[in-house]
Protein backbone atom coordinates (compact mmCIF):
# COMPACT_ATOMS: atom_id res chain seq x y z
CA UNK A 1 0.00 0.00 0.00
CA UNK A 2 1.81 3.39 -0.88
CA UNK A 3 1.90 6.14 1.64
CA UNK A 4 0.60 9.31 0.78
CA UNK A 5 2.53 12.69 1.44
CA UNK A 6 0.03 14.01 3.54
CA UNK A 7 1.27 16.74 6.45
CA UNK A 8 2.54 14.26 8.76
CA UNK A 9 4.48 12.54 6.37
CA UNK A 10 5.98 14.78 4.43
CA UNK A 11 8.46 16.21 6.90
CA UNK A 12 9.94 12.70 7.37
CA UNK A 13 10.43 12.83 3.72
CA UNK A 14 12.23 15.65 3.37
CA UNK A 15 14.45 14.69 5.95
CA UNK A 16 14.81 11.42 4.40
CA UNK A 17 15.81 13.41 0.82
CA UNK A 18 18.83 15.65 2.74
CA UNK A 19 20.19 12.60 4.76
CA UNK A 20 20.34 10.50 1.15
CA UNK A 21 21.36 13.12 -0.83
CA UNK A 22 24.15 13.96 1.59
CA UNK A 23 24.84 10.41 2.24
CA UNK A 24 25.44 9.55 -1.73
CA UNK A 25 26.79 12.81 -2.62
CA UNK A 26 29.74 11.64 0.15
CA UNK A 27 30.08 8.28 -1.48
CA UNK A 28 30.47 9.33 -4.86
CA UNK A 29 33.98 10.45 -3.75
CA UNK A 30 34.84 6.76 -2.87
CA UNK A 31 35.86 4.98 -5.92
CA UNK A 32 34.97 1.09 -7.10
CA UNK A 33 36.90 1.22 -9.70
CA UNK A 34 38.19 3.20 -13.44
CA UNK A 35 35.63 3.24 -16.79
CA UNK A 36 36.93 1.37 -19.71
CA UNK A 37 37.41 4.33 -22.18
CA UNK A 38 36.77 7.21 -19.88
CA UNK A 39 38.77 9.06 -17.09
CA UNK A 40 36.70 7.95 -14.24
CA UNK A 41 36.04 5.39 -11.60
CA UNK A 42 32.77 3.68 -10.56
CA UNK A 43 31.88 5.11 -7.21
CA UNK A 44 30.88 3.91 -4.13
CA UNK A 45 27.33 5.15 -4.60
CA UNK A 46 26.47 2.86 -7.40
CA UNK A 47 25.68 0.35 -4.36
CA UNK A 48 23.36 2.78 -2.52
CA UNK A 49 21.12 4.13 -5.19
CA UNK A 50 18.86 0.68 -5.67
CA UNK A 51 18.54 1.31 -1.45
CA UNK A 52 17.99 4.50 -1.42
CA UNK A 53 14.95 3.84 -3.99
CA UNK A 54 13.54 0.62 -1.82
CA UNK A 55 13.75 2.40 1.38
CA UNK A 56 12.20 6.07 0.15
CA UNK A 57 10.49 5.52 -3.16
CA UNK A 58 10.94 6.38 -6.63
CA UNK A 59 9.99 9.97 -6.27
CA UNK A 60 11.95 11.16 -3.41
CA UNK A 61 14.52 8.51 -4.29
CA UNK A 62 15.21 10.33 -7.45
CA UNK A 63 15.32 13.23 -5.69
CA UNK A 64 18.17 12.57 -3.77
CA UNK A 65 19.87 10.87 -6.45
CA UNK A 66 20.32 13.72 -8.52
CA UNK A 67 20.16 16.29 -5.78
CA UNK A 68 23.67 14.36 -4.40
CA UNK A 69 24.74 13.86 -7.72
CA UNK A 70 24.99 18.17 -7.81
CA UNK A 71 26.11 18.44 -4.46
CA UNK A 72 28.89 16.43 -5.39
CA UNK A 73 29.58 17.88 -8.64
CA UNK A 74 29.45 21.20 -6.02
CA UNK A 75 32.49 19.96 -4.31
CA UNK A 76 34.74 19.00 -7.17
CA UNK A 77 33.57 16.38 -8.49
CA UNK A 78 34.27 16.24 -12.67
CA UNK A 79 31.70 16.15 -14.89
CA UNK A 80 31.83 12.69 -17.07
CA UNK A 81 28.15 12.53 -18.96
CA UNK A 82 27.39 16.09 -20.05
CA UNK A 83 25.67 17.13 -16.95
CA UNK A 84 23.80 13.79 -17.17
CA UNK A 85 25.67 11.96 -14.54
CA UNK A 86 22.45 11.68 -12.35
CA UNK A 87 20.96 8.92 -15.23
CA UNK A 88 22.42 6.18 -14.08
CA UNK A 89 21.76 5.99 -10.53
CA UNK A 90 18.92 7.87 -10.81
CA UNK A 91 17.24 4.95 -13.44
CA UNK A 92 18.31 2.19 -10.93
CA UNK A 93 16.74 3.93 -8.17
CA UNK A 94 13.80 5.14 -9.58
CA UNK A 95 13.31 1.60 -11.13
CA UNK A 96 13.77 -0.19 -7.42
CA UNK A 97 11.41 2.36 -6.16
CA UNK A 98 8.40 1.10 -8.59
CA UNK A 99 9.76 -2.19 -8.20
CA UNK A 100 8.65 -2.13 -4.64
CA UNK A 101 5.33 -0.52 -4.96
CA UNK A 102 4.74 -3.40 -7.67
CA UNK A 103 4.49 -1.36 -10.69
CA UNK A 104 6.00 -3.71 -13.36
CA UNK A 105 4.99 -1.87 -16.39
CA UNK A 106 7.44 1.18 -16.09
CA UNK A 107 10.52 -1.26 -15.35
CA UNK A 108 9.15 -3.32 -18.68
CA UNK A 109 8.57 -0.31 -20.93
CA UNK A 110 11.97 1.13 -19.29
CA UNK A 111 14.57 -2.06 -19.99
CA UNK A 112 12.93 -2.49 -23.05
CA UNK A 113 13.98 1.16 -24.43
CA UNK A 114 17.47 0.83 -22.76
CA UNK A 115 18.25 -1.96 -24.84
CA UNK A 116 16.43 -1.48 -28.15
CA UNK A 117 18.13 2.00 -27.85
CA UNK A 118 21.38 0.07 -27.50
CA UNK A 119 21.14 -2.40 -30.27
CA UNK A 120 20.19 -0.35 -32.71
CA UNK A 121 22.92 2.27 -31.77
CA UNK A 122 25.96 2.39 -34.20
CA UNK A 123 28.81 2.41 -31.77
CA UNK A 124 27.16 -0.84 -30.22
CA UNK A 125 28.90 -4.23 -30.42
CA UNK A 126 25.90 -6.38 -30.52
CA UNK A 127 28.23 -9.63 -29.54
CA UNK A 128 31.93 -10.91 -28.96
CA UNK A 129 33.44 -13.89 -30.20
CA UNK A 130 34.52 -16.10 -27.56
CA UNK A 131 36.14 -19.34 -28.97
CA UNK A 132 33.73 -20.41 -31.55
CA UNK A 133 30.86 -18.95 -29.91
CA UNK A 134 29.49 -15.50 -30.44
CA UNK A 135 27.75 -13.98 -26.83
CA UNK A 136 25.88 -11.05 -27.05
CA UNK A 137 27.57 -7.96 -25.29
CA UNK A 138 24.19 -7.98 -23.22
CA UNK A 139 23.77 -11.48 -21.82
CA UNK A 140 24.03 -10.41 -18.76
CA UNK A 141 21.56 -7.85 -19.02
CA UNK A 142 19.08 -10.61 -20.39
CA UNK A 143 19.69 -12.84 -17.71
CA UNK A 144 18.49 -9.67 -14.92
CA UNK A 145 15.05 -8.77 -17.54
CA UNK A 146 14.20 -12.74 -17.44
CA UNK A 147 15.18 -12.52 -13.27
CA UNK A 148 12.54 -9.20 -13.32
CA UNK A 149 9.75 -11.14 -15.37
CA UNK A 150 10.00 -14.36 -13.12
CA UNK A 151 7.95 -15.45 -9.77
CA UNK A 152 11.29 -14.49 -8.06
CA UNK A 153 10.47 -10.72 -8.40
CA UNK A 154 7.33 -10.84 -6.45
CA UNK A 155 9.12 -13.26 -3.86
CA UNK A 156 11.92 -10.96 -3.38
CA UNK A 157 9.54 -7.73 -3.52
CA UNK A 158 7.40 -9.33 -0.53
CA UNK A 159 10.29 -10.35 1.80
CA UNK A 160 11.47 -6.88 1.50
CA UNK A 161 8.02 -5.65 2.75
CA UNK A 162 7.50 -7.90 4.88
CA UNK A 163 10.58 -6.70 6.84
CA UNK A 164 8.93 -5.46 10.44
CA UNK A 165 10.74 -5.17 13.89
CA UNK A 166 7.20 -5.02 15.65
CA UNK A 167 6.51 -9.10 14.60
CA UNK A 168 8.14 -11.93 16.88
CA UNK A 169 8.64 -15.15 15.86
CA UNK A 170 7.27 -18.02 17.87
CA UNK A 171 10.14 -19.88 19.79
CA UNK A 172 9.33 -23.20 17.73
CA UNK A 173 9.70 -21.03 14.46
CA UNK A 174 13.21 -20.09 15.66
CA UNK A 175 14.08 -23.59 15.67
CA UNK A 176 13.49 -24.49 12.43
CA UNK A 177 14.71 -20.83 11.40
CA UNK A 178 18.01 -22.05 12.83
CA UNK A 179 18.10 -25.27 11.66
CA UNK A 180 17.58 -23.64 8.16
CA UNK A 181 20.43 -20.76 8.60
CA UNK A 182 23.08 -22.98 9.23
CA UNK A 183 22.63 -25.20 5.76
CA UNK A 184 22.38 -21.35 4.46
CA UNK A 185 25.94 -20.63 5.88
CA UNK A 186 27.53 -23.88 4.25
CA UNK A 187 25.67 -23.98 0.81
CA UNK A 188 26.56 -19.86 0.37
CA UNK A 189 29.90 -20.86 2.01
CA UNK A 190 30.11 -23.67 -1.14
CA UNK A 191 28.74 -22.02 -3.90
CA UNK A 192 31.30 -18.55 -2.51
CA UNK A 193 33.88 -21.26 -3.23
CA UNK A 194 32.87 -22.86 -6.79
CA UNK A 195 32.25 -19.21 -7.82
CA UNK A 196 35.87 -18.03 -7.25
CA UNK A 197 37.32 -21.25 -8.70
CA UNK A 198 35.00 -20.56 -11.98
CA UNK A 199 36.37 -16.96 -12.21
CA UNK A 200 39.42 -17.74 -11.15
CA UNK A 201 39.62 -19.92 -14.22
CA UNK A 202 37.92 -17.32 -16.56
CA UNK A 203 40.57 -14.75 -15.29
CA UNK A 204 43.28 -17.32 -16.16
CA UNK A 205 42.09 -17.52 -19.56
CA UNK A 206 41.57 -14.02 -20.57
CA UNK A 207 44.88 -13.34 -18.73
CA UNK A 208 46.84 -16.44 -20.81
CA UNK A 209 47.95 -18.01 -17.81
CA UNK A 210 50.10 -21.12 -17.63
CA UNK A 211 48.16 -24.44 -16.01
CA UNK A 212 50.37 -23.91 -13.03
CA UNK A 213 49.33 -20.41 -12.55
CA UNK A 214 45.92 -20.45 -13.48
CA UNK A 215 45.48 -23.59 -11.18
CA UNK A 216 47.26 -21.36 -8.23
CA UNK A 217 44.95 -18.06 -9.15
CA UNK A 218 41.72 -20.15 -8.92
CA UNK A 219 42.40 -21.73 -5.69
CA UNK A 220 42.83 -18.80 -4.27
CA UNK A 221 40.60 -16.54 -5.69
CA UNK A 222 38.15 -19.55 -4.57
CA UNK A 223 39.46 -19.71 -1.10
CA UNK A 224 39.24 -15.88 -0.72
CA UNK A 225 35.66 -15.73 -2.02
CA UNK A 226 34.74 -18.59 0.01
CA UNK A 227 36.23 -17.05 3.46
CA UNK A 228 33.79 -13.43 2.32
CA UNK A 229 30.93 -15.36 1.52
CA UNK A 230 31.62 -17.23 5.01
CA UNK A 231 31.64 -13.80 6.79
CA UNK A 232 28.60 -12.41 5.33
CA UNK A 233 26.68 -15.36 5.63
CA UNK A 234 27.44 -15.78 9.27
CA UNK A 235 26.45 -12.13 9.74
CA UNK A 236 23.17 -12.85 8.05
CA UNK A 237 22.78 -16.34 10.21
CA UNK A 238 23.36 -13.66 13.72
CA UNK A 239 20.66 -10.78 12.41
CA UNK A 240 18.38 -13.64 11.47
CA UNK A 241 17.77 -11.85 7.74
CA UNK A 242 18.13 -14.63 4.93
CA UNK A 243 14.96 -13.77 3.31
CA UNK A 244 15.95 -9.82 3.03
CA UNK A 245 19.34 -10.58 2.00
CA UNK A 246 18.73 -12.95 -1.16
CA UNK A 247 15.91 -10.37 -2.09
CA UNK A 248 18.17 -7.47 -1.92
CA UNK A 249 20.23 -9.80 -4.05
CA UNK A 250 17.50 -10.21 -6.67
CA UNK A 251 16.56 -6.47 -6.91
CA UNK A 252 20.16 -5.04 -6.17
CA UNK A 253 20.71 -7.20 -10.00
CA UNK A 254 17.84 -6.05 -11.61
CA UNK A 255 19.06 -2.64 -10.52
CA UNK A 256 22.85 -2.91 -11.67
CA UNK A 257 21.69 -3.93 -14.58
CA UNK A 258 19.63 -1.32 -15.97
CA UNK A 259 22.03 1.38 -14.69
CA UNK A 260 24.96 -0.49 -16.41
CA UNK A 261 22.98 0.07 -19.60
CA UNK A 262 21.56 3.68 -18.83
CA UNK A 263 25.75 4.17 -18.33
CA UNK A 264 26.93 2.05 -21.64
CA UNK A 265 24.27 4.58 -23.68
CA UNK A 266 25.75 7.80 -22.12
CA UNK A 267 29.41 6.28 -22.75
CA UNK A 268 28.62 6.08 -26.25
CA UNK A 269 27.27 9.50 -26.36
CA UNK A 270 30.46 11.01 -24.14
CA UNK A 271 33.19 8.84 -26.55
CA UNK A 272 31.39 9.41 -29.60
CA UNK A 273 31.69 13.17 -29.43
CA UNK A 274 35.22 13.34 -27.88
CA UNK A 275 37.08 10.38 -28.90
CA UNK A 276 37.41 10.64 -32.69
CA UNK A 277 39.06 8.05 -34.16
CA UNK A 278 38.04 5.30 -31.20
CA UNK A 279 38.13 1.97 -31.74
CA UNK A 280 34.40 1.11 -30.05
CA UNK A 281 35.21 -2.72 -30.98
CA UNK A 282 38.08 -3.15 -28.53
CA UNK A 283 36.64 -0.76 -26.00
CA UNK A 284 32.98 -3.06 -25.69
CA UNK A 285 35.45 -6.01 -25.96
CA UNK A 286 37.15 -5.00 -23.06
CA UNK A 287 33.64 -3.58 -20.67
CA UNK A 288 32.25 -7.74 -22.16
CA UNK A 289 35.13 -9.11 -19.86
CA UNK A 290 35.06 -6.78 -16.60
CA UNK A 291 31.39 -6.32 -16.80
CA UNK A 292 29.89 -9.06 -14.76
CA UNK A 293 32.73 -8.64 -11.76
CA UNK A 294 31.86 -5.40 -11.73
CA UNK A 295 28.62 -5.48 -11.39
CA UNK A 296 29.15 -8.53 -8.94
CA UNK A 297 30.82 -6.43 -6.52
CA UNK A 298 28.58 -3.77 -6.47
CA UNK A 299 25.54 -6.39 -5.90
CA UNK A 300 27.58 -7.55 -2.97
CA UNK A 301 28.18 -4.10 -1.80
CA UNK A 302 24.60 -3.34 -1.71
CA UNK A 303 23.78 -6.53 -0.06
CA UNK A 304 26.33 -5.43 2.74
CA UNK A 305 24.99 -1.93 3.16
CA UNK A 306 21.39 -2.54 2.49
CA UNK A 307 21.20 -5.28 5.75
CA UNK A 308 22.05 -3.25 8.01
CA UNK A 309 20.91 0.23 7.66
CA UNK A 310 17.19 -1.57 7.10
CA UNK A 311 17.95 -3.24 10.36
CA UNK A 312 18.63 0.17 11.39
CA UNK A 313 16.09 2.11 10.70
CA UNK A 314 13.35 -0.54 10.29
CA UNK A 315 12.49 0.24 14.16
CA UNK A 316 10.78 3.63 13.02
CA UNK A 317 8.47 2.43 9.98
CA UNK A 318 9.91 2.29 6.62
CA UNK A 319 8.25 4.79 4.23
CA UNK A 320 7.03 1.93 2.09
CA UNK A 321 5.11 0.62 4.97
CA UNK A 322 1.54 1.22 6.13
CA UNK A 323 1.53 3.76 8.69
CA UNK A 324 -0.23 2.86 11.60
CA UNK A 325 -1.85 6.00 13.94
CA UNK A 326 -1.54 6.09 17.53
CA UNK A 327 -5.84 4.57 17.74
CA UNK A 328 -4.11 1.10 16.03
CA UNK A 329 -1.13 1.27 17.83
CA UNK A 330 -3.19 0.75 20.82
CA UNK A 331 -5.37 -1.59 19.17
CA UNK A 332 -2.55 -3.81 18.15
């Protein structure tokens, strides 16, 4: 049920807006890591903007978003997009936001522009050969539009609402709640494990390692991995929050996703009017490889800010929550 901005509400709103837009204005400083064919770095904020959209909407979520966005361009900040820095972020957040009010057709209409818009685009590379097998650039992208349009959307949309300090679990739930956490901690603990060892292996190969070496990098990238995926799963086993955590995993995807496309359009735009002469072949080439670590990262990064600032603030009612007046509170 959405909440209305009536005159109780809206003052917690436009606090929400300054601490947001402060907060991701701050971490647009920190970096993730540099653009393929620009002179910039992913930021920090990339991992907050599906968040800030889940936890405040897609109105005052977008708000912030580009509000921050200025402030930090205020501060120093360069410019990268032509003023249209905000787009990225500001698509992923605004797309979360109507993601958790369940409206699916703006998210449809919306990933189905982004990537018509890219395919048809002449600086696109529609696929890369990889062996004897071409892959389109945007399999990855697919793979996140057939995540949206599965049951697993709707799962992941009502654990996240569902998310209330104010219910208690019966003792006997616990148990099994337990029970259930601990395989959690040894399959994620597992699959942390295989998933290093497979890019491990894919690193070796696009890196034309030896047998020896590749062997060496994939045990440890697996063991490394495997220890982080340990950690975080343990941490969700203590707050008791699988069911939050995989969803924010589910829409944190979705989320990447489309803003990795909203930023591969405006990349085109930015190195199609200032790098003459650029080889677009070798540069998509390059973004097909780093790509899906990338966006990897920030999916985990989200996951590990997301848990617990909504365990943080989910003790004063989340704005995507019915409010409940002081005649039900003391009904309830």
């Amino acid at each position: 049920m959405n909440l209305k901005l009536n005159s109780r509400t809206t003052p917690k709103y436009i606090a929400l807006i300054s601490i947001f837009s402060a907060l991701y204005a701050m971490l647009r400083y920190l970096p993730l890591g540099p653009m393929i064919g620009l002179a910039g770095s992913f930021s920090l904020s990339d991992a907050l903007a599906p968040l800030i959209g889940i936890i405040i909407g897609p109105f005052a979520g977008g708000i912030s978003v580009i509000t921050g966005t200025f402030a930090a361009i205020a501060f120093g900040k360069p410019v990268m997009f032509f003023g249209l820095d905000f787009l990225p972020g500001f698509i992923n957040c605004v797309a979360m936001g109507f993601l958790i009010k369940r409206k699916w057709a703006p998210i449809i209409a919306l990933y189905a522009l982004l990537l018509g818009i890219f395919i048809v685009s002449p600086h696109s590379l529609l696929s890369v050969q990889v062996g004897s097998l071409a892959i389109p650039f945007t399999w990855l992208h697919i793979v996140a539009f057939i995540v949206f349009l599965s049951p697993l959307r709707s799962i992941a949309v009502n654990n996240i609402k569902k998310v209330n300090n104010t219910h208690k679990t019966a003792s006997n739930q616990q148990q099994q709640q337990h029970h259930k956490s601990n395989n959690s901690v040894i399959l994620g603990t597992i699959s942390g494990v295989i998933l290093g060892v497979i890019l491990g292996i894919i690193a070796g190969q696009i890196l034309s390692l030896s047998i020896s070496s590749n062997i060496i990098l994939s045990i440890s990238a697996g063991t490394i991995l495997g220890i982080i995926w340990y950690a975080v799963m343990k941490f969700i086993k203590k707050v008791n929050m699988q069911n939050m955590t995989y969803s924010l995993i589910i829409l944190a995807f979705i989320g990447t996703m489309l803003q990795h496309m909203t930023g591969s359009l405006l990349t085109q735009l930015t190195v199609g009017v200032f790098g003459e002469g650029t080889d677009f072949t070798a540069m998509w080439t390059a973004i097909f490889y780093v790509y899906p670590f990338e966006r990897i990262l920030i999916v985990l990064f989200t996951v590990c800010i997301g848990v617990p600032l909504i365990i943080a603030i989910k003790k004063s009612m989340l704005p995507f929550e019915t409010p409940i007046n002081e005649q039900e509170k003391s009904i309830t």
